[in-house]
Protein backbone atom coordinates (compact mmCIF):
# COMPACT_ATOMS: atom_id res chain seq x y z
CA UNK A 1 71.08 67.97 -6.26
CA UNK A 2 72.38 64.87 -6.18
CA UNK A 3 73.25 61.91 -3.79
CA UNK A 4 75.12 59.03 -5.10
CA UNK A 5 76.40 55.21 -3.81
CA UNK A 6 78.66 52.92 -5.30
CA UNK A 7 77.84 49.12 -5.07
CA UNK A 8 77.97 47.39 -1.25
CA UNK A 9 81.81 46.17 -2.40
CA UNK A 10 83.70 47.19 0.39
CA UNK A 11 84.40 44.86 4.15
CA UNK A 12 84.05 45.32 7.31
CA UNK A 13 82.62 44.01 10.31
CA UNK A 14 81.05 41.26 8.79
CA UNK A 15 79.13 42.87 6.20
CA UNK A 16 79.84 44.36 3.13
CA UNK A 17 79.36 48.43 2.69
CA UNK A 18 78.59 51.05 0.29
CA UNK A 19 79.39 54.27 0.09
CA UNK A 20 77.03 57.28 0.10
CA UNK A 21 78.29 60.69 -1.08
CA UNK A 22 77.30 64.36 -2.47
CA UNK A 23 78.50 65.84 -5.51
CA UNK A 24 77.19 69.42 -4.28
CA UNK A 25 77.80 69.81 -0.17
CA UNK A 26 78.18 67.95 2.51
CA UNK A 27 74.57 69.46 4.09
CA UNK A 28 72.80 67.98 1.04
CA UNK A 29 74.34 64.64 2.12
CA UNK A 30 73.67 64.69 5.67
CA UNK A 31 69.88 65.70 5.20
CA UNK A 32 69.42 62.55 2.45
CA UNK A 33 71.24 60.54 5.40
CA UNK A 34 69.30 61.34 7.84
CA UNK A 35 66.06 60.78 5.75
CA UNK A 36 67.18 57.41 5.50
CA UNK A 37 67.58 57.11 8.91
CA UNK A 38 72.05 56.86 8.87
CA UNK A 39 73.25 57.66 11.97
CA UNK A 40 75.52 60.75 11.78
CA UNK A 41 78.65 58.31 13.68
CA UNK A 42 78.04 56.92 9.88
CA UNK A 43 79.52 60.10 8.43
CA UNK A 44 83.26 59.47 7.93
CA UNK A 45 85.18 62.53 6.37
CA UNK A 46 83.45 62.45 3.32
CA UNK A 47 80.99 59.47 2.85
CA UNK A 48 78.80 57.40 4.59
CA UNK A 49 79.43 53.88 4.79
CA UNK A 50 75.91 51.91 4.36
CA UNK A 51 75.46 48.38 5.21
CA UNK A 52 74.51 46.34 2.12
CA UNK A 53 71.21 45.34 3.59
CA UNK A 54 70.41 49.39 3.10
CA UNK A 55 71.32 49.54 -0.39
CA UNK A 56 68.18 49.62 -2.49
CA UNK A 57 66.65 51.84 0.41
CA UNK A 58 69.04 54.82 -0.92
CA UNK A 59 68.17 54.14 -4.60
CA UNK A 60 64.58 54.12 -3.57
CA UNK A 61 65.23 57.34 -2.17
CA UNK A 62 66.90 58.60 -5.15
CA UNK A 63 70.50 57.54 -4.58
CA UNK A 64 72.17 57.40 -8.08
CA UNK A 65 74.27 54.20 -8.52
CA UNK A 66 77.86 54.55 -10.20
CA UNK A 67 80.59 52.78 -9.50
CA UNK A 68 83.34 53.47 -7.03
CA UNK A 69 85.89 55.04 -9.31
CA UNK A 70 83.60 57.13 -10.85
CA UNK A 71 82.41 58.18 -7.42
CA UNK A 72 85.43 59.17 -5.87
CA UNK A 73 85.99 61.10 -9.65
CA UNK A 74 82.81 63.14 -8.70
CA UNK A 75 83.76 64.27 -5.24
CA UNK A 76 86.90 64.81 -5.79
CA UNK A 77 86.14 67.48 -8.55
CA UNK A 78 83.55 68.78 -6.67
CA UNK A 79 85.48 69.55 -3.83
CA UNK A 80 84.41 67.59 -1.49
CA UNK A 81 86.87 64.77 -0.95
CA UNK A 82 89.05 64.08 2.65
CA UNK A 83 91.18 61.46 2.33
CA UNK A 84 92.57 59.62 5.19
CA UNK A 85 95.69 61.85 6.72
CA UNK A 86 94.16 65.47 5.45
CA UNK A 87 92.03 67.37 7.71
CA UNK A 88 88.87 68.42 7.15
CA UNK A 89 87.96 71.72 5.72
């Protein structure tokens, strides 16, 4: 069991985001979310976007950190990635 977030690298909304993901299910991810206190709205297809400021929360809580390549890499062989214009399983 594993939950893991890339580095807060990504725009939006005047902040910068990371991205929070399982390599096993999509339950697994939504229960370490919601530990953390993410807001399900948060949840988008296959990640969670976290705002920078929440960063070393999720590594305190056992987030692994790897970077974004290597993340999508690891959901995508698991399974588990929805890119934009697919539906969801």
């Amino acid at each position: 069991m594993t939950v893991y977030i890339d580095p807060p690298n990504w725009p939006g909304h005047g902040r910068m985001w990371s991205h929070l993901v399982s390599d096993t299910s999509f339950e697994e991810l939504h229960v370490f979310a919601g530990a953390l206190g993410c807001p399900r709205r948060a949840f988008e297809r296959d990640h969670y976007d976290l705002p920078s400021h929440r960063y070393a929360d999720a590594v305190r809580a056992g987030a692994v950190e790897i970077g974004s390549k290597e993340l999508v890499r690891r959901i995508t062989r698991a399974g588990l990635r929805r890119p934009k214009g697919r539906p969801a399983a």
